[in-house]
PDB file of N, CA and C in Angstrom:
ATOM      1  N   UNK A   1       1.445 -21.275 -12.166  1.00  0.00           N
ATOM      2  CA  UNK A   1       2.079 -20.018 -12.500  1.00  0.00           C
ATOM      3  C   UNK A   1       1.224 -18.833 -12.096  1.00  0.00           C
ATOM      4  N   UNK A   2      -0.194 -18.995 -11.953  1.00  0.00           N
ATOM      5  CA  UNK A   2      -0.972 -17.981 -11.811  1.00  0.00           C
ATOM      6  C   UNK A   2      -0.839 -17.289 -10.299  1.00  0.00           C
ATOM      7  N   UNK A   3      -0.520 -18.210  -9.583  1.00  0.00           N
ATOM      8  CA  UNK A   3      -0.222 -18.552  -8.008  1.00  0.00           C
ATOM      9  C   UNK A   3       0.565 -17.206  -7.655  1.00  0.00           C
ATOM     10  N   UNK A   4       1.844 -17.523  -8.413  1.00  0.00           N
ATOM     11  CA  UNK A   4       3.059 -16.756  -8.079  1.00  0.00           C
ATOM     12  C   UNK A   4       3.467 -16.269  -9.257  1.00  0.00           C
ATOM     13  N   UNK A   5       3.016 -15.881 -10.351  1.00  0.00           N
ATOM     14  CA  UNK A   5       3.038 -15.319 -11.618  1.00  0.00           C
ATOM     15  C   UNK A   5       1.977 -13.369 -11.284  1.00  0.00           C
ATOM     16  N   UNK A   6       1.283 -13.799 -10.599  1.00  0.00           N
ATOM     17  CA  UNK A   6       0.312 -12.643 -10.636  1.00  0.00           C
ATOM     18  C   UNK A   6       1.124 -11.370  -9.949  1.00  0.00           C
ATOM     19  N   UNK A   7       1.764 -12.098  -8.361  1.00  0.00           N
ATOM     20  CA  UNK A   7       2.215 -11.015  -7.514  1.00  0.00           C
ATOM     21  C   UNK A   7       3.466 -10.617  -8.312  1.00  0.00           C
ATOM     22  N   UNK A   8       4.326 -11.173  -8.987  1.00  0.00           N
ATOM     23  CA  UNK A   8       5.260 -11.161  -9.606  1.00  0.00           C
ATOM     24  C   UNK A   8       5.200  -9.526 -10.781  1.00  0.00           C
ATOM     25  N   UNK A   9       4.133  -9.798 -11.322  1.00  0.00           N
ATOM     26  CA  UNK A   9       3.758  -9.006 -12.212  1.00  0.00           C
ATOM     27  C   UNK A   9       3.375  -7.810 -12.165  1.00  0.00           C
ATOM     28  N   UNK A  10       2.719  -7.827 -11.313  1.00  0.00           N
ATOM     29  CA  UNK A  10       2.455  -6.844  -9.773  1.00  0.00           C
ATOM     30  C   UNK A  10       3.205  -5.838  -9.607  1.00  0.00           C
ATOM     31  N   UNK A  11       4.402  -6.282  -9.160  1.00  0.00           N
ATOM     32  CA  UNK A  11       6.048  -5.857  -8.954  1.00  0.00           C
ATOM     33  C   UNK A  11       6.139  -5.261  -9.802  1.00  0.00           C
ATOM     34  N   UNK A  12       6.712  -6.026 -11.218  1.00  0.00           N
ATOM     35  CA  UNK A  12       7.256  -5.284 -12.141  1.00  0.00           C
ATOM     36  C   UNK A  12       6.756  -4.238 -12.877  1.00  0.00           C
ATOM     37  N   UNK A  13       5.579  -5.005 -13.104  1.00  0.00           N
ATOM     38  CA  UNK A  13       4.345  -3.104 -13.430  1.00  0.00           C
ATOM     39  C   UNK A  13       4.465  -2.107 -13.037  1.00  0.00           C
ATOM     40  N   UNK A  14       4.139  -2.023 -11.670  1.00  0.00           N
ATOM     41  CA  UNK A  14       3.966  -0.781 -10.726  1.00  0.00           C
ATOM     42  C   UNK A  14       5.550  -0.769 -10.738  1.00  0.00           C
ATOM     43  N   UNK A  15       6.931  -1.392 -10.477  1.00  0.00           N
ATOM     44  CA  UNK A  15       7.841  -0.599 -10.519  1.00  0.00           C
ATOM     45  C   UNK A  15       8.313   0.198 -12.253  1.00  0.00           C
ATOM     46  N   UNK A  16       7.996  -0.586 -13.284  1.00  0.00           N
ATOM     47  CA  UNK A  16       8.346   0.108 -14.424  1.00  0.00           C
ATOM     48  C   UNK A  16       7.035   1.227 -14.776  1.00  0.00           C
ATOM     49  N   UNK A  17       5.884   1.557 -13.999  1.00  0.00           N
ATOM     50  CA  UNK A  17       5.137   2.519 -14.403  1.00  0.00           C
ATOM     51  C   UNK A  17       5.873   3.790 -13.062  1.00  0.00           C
ATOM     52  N   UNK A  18       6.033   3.383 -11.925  1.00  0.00           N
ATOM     53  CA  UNK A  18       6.584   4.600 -10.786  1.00  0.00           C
ATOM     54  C   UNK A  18       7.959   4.941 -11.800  1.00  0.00           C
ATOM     55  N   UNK A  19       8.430   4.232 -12.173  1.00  0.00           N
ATOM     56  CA  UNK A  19       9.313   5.069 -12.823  1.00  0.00           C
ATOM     57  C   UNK A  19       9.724   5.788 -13.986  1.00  0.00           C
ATOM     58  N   UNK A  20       8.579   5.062 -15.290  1.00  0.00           N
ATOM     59  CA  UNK A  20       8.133   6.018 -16.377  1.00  0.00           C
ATOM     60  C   UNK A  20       7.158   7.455 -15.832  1.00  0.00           C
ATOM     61  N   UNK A  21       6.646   7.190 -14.603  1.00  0.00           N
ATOM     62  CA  UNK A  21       6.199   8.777 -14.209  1.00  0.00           C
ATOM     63  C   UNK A  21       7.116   9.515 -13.377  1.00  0.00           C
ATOM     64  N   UNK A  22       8.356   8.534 -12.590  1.00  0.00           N
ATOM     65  CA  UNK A  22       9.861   9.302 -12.247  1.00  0.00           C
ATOM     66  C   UNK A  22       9.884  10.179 -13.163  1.00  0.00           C
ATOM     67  N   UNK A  23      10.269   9.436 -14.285  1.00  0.00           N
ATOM     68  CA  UNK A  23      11.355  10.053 -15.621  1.00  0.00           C
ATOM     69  C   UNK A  23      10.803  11.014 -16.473  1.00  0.00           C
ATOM     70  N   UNK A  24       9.662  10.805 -16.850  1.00  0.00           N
ATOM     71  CA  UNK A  24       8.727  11.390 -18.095  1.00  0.00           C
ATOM     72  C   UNK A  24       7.684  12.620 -17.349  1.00  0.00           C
ATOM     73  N   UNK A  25       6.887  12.307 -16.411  1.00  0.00           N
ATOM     74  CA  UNK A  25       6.455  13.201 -15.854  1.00  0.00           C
ATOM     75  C   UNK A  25       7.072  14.585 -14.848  1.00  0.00           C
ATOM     76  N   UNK A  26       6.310  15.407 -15.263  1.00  0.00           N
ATOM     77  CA  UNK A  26       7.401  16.665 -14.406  1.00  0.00           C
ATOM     78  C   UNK A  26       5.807  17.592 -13.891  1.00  0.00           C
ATOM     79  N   UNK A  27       5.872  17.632 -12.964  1.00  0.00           N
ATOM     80  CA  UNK A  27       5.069  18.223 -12.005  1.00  0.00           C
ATOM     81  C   UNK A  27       4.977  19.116 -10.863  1.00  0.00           C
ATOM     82  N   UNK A  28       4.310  19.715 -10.037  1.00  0.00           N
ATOM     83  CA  UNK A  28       4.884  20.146  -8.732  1.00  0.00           C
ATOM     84  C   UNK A  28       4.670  19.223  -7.683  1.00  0.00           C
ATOM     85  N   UNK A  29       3.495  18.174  -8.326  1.00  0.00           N
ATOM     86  CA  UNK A  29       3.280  17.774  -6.856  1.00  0.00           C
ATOM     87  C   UNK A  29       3.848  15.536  -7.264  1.00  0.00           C
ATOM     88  N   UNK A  30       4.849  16.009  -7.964  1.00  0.00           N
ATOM     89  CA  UNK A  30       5.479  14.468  -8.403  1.00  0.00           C
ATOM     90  C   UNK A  30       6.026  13.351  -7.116  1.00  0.00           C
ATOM     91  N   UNK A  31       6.302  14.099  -5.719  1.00  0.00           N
ATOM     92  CA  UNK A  31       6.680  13.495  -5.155  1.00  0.00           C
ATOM     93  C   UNK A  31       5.367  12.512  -4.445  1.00  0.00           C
ATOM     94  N   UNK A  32       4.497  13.339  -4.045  1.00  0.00           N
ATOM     95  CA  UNK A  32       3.027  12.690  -3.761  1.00  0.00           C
ATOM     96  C   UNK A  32       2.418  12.101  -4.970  1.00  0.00           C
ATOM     97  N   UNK A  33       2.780  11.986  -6.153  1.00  0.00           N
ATOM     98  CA  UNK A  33       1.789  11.127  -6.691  1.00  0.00           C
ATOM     99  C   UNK A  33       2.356   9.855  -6.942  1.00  0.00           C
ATOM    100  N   UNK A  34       4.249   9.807  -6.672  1.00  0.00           N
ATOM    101  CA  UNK A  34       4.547   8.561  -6.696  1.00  0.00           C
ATOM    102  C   UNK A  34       4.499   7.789  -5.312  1.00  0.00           C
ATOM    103  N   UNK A  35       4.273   8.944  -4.258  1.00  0.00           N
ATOM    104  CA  UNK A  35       3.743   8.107  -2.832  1.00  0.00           C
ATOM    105  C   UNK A  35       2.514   7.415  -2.883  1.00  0.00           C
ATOM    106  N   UNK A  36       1.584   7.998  -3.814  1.00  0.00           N
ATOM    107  CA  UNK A  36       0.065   7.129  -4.193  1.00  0.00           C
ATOM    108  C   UNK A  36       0.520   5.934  -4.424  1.00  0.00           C
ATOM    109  N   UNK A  37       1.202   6.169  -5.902  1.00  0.00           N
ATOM    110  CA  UNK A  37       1.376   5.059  -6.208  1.00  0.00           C
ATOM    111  C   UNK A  37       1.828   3.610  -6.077  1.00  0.00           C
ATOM    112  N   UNK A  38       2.726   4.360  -5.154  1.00  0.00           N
ATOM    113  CA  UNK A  38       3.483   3.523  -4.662  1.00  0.00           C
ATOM    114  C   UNK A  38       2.631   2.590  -3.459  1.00  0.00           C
ATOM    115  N   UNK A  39       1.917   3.522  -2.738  1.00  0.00           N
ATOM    116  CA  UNK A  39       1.157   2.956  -1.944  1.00  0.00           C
ATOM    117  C   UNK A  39      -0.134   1.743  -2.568  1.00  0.00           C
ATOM    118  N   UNK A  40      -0.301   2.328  -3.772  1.00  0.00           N
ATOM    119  CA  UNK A  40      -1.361   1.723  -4.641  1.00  0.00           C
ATOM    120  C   UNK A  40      -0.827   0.160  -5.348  1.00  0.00           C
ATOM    121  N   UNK A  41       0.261   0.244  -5.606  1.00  0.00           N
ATOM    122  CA  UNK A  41       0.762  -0.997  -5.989  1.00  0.00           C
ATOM    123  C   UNK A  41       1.507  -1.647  -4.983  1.00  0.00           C
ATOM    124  N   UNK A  42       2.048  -1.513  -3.961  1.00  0.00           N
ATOM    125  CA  UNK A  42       2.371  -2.449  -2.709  1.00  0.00           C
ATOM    126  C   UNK A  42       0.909  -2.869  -1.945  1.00  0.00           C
ATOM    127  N   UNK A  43      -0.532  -2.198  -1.974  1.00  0.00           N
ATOM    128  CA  UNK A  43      -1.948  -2.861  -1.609  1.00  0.00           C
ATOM    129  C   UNK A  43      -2.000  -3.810  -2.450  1.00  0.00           C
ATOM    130  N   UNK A  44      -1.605  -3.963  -3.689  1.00  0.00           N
ATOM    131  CA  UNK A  44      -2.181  -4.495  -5.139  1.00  0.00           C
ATOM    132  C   UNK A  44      -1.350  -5.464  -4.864  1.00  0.00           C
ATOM    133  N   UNK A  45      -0.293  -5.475  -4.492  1.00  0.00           N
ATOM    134  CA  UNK A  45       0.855  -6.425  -4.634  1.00  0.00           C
ATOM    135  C   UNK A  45       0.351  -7.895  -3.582  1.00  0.00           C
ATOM    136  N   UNK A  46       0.216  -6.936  -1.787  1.00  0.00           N
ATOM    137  CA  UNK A  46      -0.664  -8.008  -0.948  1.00  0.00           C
ATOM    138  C   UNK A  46      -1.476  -8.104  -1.148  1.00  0.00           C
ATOM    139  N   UNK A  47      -2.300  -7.943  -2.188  1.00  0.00           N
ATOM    140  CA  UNK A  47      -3.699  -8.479  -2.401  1.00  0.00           C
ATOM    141  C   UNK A  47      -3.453  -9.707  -3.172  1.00  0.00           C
ATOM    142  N   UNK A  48      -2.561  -9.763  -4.451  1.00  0.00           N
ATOM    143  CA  UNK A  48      -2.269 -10.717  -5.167  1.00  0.00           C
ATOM    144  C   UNK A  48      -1.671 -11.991  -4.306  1.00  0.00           C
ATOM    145  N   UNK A  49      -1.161 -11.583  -2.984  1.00  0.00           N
ATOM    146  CA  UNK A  49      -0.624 -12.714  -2.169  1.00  0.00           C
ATOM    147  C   UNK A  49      -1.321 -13.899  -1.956  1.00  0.00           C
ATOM    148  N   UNK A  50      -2.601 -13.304  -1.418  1.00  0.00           N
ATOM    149  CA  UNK A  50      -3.863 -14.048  -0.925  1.00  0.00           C
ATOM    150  C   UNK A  50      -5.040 -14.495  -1.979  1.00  0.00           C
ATOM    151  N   UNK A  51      -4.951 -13.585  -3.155  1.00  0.00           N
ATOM    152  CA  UNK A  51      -6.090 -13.671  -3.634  1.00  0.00           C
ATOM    153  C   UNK A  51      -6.452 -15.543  -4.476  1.00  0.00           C
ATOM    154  N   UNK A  52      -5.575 -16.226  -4.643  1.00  0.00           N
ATOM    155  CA  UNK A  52      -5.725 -17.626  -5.037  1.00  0.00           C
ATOM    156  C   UNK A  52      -5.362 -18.931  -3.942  1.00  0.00           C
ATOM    157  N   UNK A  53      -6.229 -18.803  -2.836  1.00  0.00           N
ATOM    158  CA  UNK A  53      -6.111 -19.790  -1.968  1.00  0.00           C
ATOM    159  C   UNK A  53      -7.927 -20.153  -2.209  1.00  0.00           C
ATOM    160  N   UNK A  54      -7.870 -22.186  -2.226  1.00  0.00           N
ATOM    161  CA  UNK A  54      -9.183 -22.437  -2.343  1.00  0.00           C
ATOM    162  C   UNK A  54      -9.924 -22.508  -1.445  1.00  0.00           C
ATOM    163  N   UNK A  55      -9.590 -22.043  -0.265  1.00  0.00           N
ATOM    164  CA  UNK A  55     -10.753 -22.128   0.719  1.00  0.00           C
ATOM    165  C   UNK A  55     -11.666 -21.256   0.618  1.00  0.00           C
ATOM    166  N   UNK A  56     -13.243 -21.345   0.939  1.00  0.00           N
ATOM    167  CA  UNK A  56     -13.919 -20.685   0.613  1.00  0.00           C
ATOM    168  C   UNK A  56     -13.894 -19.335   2.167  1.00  0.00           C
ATOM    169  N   UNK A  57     -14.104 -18.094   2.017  1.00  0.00           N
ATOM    170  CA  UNK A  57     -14.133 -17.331   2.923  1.00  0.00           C
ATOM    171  C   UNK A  57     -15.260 -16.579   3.164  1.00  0.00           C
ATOM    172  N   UNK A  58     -15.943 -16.499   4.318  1.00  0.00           N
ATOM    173  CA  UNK A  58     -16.561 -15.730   4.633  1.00  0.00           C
ATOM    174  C   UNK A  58     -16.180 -14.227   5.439  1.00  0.00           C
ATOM    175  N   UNK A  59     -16.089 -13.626   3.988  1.00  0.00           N
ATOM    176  CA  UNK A  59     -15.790 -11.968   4.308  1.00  0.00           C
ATOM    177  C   UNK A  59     -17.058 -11.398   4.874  1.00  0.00           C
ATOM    178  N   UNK A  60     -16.926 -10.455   5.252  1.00  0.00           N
ATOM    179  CA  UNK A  60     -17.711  -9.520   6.061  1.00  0.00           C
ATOM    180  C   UNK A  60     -17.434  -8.140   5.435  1.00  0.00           C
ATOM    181  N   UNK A  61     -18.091  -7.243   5.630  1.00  0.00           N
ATOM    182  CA  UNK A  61     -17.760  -5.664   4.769  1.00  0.00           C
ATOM    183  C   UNK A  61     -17.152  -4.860   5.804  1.00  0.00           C
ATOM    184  N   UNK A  62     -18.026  -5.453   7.131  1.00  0.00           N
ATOM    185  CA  UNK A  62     -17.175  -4.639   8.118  1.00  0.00           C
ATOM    186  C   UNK A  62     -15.750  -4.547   8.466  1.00  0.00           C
ATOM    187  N   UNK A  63     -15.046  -5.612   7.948  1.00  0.00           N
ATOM    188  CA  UNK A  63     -13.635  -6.337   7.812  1.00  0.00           C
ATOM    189  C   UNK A  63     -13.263  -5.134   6.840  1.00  0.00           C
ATOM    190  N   UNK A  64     -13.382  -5.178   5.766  1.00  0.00           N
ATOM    191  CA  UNK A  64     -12.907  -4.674   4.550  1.00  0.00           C
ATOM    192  C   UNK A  64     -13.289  -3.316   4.651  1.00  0.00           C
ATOM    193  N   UNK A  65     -14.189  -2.693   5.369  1.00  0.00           N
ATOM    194  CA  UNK A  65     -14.265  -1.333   5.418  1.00  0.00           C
ATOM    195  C   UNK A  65     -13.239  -0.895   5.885  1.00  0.00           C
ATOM    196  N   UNK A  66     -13.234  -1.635   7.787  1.00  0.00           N
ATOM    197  CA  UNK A  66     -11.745  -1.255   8.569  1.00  0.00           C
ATOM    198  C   UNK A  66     -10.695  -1.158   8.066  1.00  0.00           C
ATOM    199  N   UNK A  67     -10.185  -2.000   7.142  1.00  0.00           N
ATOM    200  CA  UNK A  67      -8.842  -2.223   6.658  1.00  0.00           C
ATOM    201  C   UNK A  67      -8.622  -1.279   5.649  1.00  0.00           C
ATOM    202  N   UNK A  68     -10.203  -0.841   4.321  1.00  0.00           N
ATOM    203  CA  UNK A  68      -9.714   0.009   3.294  1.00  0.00           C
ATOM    204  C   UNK A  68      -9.298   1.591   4.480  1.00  0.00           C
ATOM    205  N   UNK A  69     -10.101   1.825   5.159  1.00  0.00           N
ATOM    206  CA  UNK A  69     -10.070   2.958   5.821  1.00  0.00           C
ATOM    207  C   UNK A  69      -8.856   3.167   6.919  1.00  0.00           C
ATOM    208  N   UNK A  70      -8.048   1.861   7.151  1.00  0.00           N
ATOM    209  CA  UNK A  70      -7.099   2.258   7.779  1.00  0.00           C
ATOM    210  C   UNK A  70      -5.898   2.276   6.588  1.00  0.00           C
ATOM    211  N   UNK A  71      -5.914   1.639   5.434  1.00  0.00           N
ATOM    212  CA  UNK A  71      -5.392   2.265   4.087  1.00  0.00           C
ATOM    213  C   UNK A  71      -5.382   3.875   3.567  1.00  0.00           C
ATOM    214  N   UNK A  72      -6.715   4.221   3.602  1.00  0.00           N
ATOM    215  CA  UNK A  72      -6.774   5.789   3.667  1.00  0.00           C
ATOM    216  C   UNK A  72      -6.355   6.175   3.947  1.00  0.00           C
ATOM    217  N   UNK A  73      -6.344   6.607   5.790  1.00  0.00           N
ATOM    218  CA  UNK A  73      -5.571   6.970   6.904  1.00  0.00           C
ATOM    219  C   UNK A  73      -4.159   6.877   6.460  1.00  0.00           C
ATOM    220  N   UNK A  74      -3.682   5.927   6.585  1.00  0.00           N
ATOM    221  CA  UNK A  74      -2.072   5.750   5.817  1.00  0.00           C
ATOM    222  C   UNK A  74      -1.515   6.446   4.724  1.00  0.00           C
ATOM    223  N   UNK A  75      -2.178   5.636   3.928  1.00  0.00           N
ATOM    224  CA  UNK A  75      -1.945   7.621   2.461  1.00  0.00           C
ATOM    225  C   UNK A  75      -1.976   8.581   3.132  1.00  0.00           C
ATOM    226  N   UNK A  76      -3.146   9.264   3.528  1.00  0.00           N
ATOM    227  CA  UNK A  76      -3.528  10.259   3.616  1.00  0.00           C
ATOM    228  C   UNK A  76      -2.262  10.955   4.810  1.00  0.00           C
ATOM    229  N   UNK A  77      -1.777  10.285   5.535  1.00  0.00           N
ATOM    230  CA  UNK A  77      -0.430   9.901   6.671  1.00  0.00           C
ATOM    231  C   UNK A  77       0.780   9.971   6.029  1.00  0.00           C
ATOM    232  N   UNK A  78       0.922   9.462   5.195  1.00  0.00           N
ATOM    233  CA  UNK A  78       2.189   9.216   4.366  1.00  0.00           C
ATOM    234  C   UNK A  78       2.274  10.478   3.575  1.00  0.00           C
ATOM    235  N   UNK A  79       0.987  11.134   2.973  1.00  0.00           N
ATOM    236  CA  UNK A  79       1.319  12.317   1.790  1.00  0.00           C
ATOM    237  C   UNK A  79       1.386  13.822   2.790  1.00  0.00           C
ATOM    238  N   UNK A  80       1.131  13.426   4.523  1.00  0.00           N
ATOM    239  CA  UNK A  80       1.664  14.540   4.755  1.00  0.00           C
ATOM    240  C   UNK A  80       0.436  15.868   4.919  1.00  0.00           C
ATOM    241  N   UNK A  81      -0.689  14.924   4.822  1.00  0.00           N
ATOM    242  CA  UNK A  81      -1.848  15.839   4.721  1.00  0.00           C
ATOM    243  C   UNK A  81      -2.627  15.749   5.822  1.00  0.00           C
ATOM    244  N   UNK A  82      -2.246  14.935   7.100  1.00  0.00           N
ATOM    245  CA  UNK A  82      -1.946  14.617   8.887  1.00  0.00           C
ATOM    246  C   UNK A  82      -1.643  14.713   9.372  1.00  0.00           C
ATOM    247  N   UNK A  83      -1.245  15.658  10.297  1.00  0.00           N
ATOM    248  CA  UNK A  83       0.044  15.734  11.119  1.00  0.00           C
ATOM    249  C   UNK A  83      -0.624  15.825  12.556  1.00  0.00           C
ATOM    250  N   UNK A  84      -0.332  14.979  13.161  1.00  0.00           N
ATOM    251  CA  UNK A  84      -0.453  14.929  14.656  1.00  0.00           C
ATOM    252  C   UNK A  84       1.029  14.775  15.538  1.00  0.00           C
ATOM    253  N   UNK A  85       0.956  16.060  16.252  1.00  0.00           N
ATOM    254  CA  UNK A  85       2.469  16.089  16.789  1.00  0.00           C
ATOM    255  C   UNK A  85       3.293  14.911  17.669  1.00  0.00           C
ATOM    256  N   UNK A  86       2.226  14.980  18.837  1.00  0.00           N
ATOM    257  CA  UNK A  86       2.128  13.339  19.435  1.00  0.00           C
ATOM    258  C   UNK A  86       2.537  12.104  18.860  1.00  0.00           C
ATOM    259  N   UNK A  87       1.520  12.006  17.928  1.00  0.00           N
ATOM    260  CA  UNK A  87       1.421  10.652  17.030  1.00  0.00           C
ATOM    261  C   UNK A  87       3.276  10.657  16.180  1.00  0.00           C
ATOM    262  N   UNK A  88       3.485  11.709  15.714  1.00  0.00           N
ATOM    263  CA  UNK A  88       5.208  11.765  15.112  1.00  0.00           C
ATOM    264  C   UNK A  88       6.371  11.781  16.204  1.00  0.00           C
ATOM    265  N   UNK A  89       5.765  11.500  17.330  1.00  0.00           N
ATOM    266  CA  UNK A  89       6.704  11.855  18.374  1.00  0.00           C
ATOM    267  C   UNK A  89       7.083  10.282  18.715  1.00  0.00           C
ATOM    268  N   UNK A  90       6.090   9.587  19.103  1.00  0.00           N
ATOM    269  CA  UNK A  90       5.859   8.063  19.486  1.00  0.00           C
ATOM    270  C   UNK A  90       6.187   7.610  18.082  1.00  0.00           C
ATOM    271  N   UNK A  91       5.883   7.801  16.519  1.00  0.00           N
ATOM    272  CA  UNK A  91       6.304   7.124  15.521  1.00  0.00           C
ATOM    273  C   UNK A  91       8.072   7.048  15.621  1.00  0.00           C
ATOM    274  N   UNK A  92       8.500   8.273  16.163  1.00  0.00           N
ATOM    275  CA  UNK A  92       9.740   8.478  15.915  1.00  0.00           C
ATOM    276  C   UNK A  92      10.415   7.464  16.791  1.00  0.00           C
ATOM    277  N   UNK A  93       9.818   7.634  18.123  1.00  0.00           N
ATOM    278  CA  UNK A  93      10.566   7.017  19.555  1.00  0.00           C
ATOM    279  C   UNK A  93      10.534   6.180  18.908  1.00  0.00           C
ATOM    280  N   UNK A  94       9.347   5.202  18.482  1.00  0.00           N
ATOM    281  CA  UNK A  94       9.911   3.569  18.065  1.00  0.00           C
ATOM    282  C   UNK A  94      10.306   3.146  17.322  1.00  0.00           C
ATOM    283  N   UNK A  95      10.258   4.025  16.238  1.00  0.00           N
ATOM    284  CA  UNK A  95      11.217   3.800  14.810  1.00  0.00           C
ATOM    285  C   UNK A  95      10.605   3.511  14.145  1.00  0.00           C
ATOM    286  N   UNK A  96       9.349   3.838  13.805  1.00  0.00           N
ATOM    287  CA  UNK A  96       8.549   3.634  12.106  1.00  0.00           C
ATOM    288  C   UNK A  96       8.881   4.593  11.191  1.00  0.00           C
ATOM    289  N   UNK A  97       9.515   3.724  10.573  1.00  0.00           N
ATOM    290  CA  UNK A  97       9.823   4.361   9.067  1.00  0.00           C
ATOM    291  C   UNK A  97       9.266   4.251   7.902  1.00  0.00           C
ATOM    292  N   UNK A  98       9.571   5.046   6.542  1.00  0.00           N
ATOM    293  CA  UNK A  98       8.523   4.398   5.696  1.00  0.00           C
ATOM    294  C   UNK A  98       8.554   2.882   5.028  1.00  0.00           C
ATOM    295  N   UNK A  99      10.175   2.529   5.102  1.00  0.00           N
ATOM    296  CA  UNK A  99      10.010   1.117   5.408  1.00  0.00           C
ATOM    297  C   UNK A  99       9.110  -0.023   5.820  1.00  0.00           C
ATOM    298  N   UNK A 100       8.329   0.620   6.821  1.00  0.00           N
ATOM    299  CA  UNK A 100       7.267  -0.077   8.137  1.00  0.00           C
ATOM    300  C   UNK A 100       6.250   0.221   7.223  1.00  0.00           C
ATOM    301  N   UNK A 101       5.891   1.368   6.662  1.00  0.00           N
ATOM    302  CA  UNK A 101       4.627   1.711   6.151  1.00  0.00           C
ATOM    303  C   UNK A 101       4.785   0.694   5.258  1.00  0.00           C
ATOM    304  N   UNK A 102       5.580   0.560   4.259  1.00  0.00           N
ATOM    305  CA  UNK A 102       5.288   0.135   2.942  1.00  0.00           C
ATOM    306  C   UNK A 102       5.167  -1.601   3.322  1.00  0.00           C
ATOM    307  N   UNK A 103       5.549  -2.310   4.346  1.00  0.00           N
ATOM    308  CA  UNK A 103       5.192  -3.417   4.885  1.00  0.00           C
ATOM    309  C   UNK A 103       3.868  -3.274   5.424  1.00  0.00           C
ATOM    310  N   UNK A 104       3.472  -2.165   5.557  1.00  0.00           N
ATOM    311  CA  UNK A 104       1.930  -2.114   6.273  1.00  0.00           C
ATOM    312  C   UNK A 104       0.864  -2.503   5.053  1.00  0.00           C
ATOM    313  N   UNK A 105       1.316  -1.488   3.991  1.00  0.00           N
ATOM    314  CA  UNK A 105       0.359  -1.495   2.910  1.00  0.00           C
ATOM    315  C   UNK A 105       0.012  -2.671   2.254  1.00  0.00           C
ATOM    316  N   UNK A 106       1.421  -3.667   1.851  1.00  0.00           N
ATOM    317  CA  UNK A 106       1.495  -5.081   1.915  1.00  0.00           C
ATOM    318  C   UNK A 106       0.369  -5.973   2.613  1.00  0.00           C
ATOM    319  N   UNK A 107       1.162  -5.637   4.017  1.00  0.00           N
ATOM    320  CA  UNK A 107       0.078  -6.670   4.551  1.00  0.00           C
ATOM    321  C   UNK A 107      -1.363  -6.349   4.813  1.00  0.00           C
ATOM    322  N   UNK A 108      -1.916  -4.883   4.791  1.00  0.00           N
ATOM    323  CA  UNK A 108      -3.338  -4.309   4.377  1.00  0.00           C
ATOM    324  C   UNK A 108      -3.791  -5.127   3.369  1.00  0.00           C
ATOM    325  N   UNK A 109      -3.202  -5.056   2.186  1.00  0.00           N
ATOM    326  CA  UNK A 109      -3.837  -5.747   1.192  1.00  0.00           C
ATOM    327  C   UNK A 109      -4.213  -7.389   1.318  1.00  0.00           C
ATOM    328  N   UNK A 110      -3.174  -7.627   1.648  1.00  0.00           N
ATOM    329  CA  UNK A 110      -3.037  -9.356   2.196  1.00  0.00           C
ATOM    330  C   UNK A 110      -4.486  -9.512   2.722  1.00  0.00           C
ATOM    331  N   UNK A 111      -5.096  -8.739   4.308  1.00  0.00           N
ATOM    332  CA  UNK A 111      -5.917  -9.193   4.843  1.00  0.00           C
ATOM    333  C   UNK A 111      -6.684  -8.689   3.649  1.00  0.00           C
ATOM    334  N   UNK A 112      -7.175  -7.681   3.363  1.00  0.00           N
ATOM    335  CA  UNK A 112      -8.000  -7.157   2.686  1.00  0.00           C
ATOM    336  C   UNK A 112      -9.117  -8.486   1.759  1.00  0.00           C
ATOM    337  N   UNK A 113      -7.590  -9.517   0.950  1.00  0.00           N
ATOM    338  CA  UNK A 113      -8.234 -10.296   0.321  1.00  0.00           C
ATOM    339  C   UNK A 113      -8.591 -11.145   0.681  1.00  0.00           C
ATOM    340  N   UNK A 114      -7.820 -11.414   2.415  1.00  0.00           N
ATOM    341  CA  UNK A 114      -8.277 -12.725   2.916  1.00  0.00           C
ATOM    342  C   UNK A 114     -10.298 -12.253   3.578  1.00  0.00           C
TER     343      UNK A 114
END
């Protein structure tokens, strides 16, 4: 149960807390702090994917730096506090949506733990 009990839980947390700060919180800047969050519990979520496999792993920091820092980048991308004209031009042509992101953050976390 711990296996597939953890990511599970995961889920339901972070969706019943994004939305007690939907409902209850009133702010100016409410739309970015449920993009954190949101971003914060879909990392949390692929992390729980990976985090109970018994093989033993040899992580590296340099691994986990890249990946937290291309996490950053992404928030920091997603809340709108980046804008490279180029870079939204080619996102657009190929169709990344935040759809794509929020599969990114997922699988960020995933490697993260592997």
């Amino acid at each position: 149960m711990k296996k597939y009990g953890n990511p599970l839980l995961v889920l339901i947390a972070g969706n019943l807390f994004i939305h007690l700060l939907n409902t209850y919180v009133h702010i100016t800047l409410i739309d970015e702090a449920i993009a954190l969050c949101t971003a914060i519990m879909l990392f949390a979520f692929g992390y729980t994917l990976n985090s109970y496999t018994k093989v033993i792993r040899k992580t590296t920091w340099l691994k986990k730096f890249l990946v937290f820092f291309i996490y950053i980048t992404l928030v920091v991308w997603s809340l709108g506090l980046i804008d490279i004209p180029v870079v939204n031009v080619v996102f657009d042509t190929v169709g990344f949506t935040k759809v794509f992101f929020n599969m990114l953050f997922i699988y960020l976390g995933f490697v993260f733990a592997s």
